[in-house]
C-alpha atoms as a PDB file:
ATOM      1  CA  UNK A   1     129.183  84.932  66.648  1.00  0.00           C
ATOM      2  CA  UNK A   2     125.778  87.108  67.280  1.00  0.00           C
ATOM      3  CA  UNK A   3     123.653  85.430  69.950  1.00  0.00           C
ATOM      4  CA  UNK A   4     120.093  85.660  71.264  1.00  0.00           C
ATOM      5  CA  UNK A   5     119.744  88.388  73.829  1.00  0.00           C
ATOM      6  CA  UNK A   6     117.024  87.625  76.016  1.00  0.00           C
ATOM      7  CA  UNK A   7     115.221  90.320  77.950  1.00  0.00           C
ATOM      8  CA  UNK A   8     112.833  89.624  81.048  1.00  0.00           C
ATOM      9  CA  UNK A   9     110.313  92.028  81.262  1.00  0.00           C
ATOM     10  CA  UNK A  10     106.571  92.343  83.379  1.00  0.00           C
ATOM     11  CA  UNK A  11     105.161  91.220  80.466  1.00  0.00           C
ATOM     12  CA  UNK A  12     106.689  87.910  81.371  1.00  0.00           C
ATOM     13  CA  UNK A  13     105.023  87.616  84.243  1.00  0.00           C
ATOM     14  CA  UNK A  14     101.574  89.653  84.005  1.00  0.00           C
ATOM     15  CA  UNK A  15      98.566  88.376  83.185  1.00  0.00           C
ATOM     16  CA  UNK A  16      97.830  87.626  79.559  1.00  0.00           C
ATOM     17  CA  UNK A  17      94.659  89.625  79.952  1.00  0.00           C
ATOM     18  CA  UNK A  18      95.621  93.373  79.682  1.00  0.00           C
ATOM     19  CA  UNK A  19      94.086  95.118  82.937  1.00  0.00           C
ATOM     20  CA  UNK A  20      92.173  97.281  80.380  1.00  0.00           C
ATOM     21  CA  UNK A  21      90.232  94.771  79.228  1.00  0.00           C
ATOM     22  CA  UNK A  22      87.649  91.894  80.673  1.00  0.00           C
ATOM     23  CA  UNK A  23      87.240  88.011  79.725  1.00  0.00           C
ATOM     24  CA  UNK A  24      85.341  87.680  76.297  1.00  0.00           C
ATOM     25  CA  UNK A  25      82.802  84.982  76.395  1.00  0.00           C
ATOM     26  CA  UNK A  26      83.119  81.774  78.342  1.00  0.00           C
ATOM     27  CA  UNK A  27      84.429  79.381  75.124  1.00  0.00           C
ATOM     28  CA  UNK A  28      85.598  75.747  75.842  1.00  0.00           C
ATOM     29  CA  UNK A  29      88.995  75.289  75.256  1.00  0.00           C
ATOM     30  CA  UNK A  30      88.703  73.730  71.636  1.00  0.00           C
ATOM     31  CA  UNK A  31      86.031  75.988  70.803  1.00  0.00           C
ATOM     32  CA  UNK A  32      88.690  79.117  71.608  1.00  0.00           C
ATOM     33  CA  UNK A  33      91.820  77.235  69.823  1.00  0.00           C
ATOM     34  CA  UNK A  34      89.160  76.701  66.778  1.00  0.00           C
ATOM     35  CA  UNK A  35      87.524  80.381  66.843  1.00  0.00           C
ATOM     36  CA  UNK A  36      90.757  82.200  67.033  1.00  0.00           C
ATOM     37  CA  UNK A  37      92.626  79.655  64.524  1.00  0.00           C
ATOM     38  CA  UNK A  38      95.123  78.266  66.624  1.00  0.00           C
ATOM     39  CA  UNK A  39      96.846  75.032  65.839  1.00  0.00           C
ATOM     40  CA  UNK A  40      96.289  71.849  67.458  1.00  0.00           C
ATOM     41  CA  UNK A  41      99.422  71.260  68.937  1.00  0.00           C
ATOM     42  CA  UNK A  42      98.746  74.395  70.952  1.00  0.00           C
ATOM     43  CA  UNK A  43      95.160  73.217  72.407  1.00  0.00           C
ATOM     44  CA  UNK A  44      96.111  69.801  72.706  1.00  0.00           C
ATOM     45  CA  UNK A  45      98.710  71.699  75.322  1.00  0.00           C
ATOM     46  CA  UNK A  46      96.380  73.498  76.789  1.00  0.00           C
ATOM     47  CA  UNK A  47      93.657  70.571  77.402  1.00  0.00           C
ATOM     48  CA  UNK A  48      96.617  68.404  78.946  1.00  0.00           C
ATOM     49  CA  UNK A  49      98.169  71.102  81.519  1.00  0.00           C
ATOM     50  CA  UNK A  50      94.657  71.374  82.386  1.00  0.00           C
ATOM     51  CA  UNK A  51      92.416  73.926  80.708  1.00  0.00           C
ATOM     52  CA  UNK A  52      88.985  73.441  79.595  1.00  0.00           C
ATOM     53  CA  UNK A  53      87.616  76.639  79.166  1.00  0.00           C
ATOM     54  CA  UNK A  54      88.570  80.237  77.861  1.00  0.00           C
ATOM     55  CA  UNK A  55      87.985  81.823  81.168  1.00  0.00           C
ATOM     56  CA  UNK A  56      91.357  80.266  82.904  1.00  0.00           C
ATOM     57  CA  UNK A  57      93.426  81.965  80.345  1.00  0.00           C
ATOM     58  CA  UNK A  58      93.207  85.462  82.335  1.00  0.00           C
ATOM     59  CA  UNK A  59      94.824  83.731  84.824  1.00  0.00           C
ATOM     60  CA  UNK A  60      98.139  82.685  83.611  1.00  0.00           C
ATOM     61  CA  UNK A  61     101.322  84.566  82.160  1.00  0.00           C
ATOM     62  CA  UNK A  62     103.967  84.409  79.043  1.00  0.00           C
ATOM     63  CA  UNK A  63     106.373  82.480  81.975  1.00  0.00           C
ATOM     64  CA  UNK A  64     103.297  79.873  82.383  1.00  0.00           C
ATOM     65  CA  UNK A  65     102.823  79.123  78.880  1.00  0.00           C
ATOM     66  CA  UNK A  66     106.940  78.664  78.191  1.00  0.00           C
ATOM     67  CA  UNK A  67     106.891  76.428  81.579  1.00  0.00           C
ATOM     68  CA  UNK A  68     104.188  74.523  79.645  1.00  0.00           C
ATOM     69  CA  UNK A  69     106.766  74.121  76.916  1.00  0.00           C
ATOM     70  CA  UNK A  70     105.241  76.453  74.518  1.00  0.00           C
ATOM     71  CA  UNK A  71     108.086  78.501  71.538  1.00  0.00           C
ATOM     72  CA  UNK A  72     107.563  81.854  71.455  1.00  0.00           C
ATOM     73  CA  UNK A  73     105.895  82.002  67.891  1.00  0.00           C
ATOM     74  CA  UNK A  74     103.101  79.738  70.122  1.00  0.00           C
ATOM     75  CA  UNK A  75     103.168  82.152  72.971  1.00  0.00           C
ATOM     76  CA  UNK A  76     103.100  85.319  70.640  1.00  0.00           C
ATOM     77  CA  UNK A  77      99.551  83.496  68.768  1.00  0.00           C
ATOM     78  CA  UNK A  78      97.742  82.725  72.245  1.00  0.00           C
ATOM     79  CA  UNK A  79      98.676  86.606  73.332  1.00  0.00           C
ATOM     80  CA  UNK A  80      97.004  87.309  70.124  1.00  0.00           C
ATOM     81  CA  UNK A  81      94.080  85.280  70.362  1.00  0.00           C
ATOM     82  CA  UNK A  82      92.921  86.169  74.397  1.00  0.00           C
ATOM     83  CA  UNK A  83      93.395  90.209  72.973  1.00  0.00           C
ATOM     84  CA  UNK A  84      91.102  89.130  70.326  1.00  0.00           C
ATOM     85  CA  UNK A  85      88.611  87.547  72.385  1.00  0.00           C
ATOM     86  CA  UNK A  86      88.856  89.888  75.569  1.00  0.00           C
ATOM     87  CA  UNK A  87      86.198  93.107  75.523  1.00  0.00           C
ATOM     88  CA  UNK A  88      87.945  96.481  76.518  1.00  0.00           C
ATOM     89  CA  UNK A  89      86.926  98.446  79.295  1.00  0.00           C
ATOM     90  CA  UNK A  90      86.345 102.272  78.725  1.00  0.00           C
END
């Protein structure tokens, strides 16, 4: 039987915004789910642990969006979507 090998790594617990970049434009939180084409199960998440704007996304990690119950095929989308809308810094 081949299992699922789990690895814990800083990304699990850093910051969703890479230090090399800066918050993209202050978006509510339906606004961001709708501009970066995320689904509504995933903002309707967001809105009820709390979040109403773009801005509060820098704050949290990959281990704060599985506490909130997000799969990883959700967590891997909002990664993609806050390196979408952050600007990098030269």
């Amino acid at each position: 039987m081949i299992g699922v090998m789990k690895i814990k790594s800083d990304r699990n617990t850093s910051p969703l915004l890479s230090p090399n970049c800066k918050p993209g434009p202050c978006l509510s939180i339906n606004d961001f789910c709708l501009t970066y084409s995320l689904a509504d199960e995933i903002c309707m998440c967001l809105t009820k642990n709390g979040f109403s704007s773009s801005l509060a996304l820098c704050l949290i990690t990959v281990d704060d969006l599985k506490e909130m119950g997000f799969k990883m095929g959700e967590v891997a989308e909002i990664e993609e979507a806050v390196e979408a809308w952050a600007a990098r810094v030269e």
